[in-house]
N, C-alpha and C. Protein backbone atom coordinates (compact mmCIF):
# COMPACT_ATOMS: atom_id res chain seq x y z
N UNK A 1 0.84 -1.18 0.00
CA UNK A 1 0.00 0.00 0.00
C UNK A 1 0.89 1.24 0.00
N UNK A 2 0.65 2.32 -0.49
CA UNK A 2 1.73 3.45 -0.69
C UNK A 2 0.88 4.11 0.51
N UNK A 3 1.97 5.04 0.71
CA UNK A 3 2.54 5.84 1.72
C UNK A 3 1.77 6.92 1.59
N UNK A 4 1.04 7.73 2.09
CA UNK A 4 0.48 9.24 1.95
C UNK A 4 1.17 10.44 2.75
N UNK A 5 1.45 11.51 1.95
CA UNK A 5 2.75 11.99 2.99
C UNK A 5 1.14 13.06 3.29
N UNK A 6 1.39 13.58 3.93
CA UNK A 6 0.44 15.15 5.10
C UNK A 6 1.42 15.97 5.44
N UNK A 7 1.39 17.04 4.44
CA UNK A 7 2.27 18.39 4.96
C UNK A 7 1.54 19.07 6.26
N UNK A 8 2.25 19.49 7.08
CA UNK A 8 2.20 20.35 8.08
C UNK A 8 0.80 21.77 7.59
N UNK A 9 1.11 22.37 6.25
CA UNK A 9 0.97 23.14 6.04
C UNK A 9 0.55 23.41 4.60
N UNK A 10 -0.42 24.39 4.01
CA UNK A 10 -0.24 24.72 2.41
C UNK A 10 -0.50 26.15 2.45
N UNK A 11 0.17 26.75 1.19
CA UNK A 11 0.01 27.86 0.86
C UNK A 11 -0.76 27.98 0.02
N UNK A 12 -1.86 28.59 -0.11
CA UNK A 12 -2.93 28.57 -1.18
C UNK A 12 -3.37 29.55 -1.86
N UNK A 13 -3.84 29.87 -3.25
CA UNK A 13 -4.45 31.21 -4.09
C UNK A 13 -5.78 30.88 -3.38
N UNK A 14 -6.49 31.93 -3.97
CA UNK A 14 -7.91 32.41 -3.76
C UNK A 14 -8.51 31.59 -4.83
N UNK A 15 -8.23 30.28 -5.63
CA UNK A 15 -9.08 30.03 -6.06
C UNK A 15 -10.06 28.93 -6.06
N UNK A 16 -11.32 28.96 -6.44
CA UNK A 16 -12.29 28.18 -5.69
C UNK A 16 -11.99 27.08 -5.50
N UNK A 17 -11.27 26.21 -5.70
CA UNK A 17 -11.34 25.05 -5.28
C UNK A 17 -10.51 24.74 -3.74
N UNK A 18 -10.03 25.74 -4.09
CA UNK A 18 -8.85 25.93 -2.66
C UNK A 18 -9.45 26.76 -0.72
N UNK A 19 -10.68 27.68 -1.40
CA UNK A 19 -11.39 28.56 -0.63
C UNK A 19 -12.58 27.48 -0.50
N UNK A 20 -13.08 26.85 -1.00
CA UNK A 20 -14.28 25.76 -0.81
C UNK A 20 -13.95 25.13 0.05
N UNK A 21 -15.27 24.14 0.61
CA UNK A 21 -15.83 23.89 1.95
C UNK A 21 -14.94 22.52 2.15
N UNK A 22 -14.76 21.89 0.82
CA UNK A 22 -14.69 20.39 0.76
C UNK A 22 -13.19 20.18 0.95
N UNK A 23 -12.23 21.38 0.27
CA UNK A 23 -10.56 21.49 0.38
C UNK A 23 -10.66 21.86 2.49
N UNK A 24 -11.24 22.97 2.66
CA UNK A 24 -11.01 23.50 3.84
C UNK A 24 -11.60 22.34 4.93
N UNK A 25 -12.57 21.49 4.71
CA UNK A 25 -12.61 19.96 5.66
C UNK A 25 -11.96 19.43 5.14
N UNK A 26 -11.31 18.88 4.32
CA UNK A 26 -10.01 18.11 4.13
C UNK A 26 -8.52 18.53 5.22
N UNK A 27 -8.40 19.86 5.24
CA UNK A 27 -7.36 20.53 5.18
C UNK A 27 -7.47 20.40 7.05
N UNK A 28 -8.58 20.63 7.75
CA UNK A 28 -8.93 20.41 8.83
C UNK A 28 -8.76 18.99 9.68
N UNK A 29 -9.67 18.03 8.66
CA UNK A 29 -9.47 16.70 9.19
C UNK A 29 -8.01 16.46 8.73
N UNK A 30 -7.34 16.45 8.30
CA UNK A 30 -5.83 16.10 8.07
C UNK A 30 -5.24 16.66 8.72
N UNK A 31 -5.32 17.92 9.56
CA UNK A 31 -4.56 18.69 10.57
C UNK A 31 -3.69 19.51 9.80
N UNK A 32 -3.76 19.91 8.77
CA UNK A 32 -3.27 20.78 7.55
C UNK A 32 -3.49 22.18 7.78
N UNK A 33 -2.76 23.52 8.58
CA UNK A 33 -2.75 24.41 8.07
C UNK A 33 -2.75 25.34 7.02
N UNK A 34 -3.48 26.34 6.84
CA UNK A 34 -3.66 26.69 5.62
C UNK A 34 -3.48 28.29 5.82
N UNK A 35 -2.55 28.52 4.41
CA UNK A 35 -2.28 30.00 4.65
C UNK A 35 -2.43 30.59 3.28
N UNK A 36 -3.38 31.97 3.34
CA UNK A 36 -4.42 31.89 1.94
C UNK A 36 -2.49 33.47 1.21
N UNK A 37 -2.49 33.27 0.21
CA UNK A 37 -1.48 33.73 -0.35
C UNK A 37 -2.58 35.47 -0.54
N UNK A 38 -1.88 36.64 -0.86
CA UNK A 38 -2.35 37.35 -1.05
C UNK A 38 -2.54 37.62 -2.53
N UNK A 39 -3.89 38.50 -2.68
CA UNK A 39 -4.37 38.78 -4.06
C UNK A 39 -3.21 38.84 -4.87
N UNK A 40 -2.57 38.36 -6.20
CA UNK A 40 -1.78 38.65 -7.17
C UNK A 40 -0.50 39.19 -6.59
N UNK A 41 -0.47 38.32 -6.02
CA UNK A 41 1.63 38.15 -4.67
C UNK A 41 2.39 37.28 -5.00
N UNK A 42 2.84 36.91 -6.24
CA UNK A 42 3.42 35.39 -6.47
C UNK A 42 4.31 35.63 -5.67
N UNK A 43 4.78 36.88 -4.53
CA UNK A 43 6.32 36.09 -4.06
C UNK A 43 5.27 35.45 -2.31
N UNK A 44 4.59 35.35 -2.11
CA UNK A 44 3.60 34.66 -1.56
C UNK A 44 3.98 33.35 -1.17
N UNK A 45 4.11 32.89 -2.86
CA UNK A 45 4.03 31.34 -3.15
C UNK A 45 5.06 30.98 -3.88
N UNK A 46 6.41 31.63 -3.69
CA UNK A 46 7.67 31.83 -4.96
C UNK A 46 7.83 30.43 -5.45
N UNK A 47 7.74 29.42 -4.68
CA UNK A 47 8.01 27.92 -5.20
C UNK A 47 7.10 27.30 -5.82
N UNK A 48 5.83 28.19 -5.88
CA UNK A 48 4.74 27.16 -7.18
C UNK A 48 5.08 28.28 -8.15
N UNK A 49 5.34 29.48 -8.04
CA UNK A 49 5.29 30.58 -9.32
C UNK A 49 6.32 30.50 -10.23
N UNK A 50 7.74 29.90 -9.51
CA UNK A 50 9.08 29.49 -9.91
C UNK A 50 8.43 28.02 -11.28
N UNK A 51 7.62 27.11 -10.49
CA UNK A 51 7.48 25.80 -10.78
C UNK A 51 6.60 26.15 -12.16
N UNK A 52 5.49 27.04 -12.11
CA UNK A 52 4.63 27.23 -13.10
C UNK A 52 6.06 28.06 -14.52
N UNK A 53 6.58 28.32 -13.80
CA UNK A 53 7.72 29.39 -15.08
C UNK A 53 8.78 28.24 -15.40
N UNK A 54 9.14 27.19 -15.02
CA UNK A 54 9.67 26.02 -15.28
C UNK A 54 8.60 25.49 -16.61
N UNK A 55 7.50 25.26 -16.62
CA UNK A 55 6.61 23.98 -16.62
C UNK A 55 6.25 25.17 -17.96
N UNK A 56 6.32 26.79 -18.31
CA UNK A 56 5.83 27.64 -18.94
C UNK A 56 7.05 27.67 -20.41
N UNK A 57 8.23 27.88 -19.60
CA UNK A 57 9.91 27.85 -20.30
C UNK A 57 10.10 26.55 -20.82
N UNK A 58 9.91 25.72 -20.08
CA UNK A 58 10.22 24.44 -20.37
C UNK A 58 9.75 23.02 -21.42
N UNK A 59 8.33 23.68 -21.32
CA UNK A 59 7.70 22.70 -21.67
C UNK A 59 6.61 23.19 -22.51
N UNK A 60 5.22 23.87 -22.20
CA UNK A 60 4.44 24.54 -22.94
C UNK A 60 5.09 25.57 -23.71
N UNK A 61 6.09 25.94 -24.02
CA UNK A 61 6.17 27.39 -25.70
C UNK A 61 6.47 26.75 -26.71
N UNK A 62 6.90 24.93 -26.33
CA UNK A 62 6.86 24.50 -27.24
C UNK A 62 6.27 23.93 -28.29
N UNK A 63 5.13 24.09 -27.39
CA UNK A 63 3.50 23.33 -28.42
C UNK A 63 3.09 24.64 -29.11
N UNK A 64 2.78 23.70 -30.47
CA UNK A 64 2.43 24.83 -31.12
C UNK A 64 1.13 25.93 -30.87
N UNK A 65 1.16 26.92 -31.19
CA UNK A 65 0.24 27.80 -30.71
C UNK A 65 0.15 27.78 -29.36
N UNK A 66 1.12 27.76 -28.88
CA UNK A 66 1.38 28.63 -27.38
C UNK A 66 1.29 30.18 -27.60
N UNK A 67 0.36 30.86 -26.72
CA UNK A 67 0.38 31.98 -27.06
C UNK A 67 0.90 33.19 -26.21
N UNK A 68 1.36 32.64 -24.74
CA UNK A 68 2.17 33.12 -23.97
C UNK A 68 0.99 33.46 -22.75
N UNK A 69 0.01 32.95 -23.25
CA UNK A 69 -0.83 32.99 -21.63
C UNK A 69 -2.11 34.63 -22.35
N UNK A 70 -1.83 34.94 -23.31
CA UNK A 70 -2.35 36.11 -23.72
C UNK A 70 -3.34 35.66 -24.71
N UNK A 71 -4.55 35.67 -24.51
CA UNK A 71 -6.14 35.27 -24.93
C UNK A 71 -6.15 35.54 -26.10
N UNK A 72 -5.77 36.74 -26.69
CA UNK A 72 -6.18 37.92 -27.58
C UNK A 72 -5.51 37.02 -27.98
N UNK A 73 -4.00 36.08 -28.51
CA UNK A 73 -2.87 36.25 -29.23
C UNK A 73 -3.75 34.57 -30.09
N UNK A 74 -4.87 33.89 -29.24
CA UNK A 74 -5.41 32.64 -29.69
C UNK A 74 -6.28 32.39 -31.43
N UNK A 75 -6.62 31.52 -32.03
CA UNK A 75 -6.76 31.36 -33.43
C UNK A 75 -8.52 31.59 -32.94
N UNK A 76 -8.87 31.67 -34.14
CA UNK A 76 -10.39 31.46 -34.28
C UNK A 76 -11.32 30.65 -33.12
N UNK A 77 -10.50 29.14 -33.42
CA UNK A 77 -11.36 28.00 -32.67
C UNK A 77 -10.14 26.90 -32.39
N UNK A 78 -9.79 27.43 -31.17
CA UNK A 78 -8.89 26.72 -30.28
C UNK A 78 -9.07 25.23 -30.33
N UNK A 79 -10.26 24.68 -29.87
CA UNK A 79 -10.81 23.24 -29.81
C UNK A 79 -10.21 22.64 -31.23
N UNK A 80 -10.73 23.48 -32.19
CA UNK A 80 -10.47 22.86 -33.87
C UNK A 80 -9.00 22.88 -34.06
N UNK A 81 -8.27 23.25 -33.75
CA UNK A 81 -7.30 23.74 -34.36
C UNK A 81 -6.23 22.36 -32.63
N UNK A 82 -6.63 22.29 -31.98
CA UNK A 82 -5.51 21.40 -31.30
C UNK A 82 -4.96 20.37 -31.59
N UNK A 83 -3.86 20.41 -31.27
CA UNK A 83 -2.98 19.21 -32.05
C UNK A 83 -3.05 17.53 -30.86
N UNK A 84 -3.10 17.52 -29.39
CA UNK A 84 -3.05 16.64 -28.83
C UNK A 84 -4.47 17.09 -27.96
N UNK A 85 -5.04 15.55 -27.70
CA UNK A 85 -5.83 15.43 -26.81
C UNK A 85 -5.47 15.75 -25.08
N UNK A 86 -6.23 16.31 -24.13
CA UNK A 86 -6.15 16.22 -22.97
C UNK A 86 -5.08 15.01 -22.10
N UNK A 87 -5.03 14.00 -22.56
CA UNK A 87 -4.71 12.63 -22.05
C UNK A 87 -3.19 12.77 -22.73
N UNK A 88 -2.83 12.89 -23.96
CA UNK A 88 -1.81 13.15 -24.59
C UNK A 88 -0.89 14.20 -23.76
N UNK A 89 -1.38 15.18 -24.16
CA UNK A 89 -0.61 16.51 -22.63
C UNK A 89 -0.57 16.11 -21.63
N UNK A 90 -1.33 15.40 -21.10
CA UNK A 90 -0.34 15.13 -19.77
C UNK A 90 0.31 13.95 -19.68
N UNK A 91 0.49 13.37 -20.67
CA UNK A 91 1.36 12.15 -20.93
C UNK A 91 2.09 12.18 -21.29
N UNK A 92 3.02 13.65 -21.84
CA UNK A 92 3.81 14.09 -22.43
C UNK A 92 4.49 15.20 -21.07
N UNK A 93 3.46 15.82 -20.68
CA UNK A 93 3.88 16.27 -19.27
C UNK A 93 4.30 15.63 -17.81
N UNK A 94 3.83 14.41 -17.56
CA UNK A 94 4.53 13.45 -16.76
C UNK A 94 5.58 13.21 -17.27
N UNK A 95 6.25 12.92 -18.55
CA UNK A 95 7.84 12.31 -18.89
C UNK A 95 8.49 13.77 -18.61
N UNK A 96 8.06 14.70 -19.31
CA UNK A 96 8.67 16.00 -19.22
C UNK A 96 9.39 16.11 -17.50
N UNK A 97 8.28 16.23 -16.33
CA UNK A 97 8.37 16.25 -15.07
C UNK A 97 9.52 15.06 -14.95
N UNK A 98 9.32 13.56 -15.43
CA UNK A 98 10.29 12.59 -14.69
C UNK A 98 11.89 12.70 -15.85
N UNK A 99 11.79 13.51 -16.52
CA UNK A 99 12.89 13.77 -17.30
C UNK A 99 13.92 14.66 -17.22
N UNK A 100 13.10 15.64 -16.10
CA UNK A 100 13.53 17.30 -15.93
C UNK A 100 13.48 16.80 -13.87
């Protein structure tokens, strides 16, 4: 049976899944402190903001039509126009992670 590790602690954004009832009884019954990051503070959370600019540099500018996170910069019809399925990206993103 594997091992479940329980951090002491998480640092969290404001977003809903993290501010909801079902994360915050989790976070409780596990004995998990929780410390909510401030509005648009990545140095807050420097080690997921570092990790997202890894995972941004690293890995997504290379798919095509990466558009740098900027909406405006997207094609007509995103859906039509993708090259890998959901399941594909992150199957390509797990080796990426155990490669890097």
């Amino acid at each position: 049976m594997p091992s479940l590790i329980v951090p002491e602690s998480v640092t969290v954004d404001r977003g809903k899944v993290f501010i909801g009832s079902t994360f915050t009884a989790a976070c409780e019954r596990l004995e998990i402190s929780q410390t909510r990051a401030n509005p648009k503070q990545g140095t807050d959370k420097p080690h997921v903001e570092s990790g997202f600019k890894r995972i941004r540099e690293g890995f997504v500018q290379y798919f095509a039509g990466y558009t740098g996170g900027t909406i405006s910069n997207r094609g007509d019809d995103p859906r039509a126009e993708a090259v890998w399925t959901l399941s594909e990206v992150q199957l390509l993103l797990d080796l990426w992670v155990i490669l890097h």
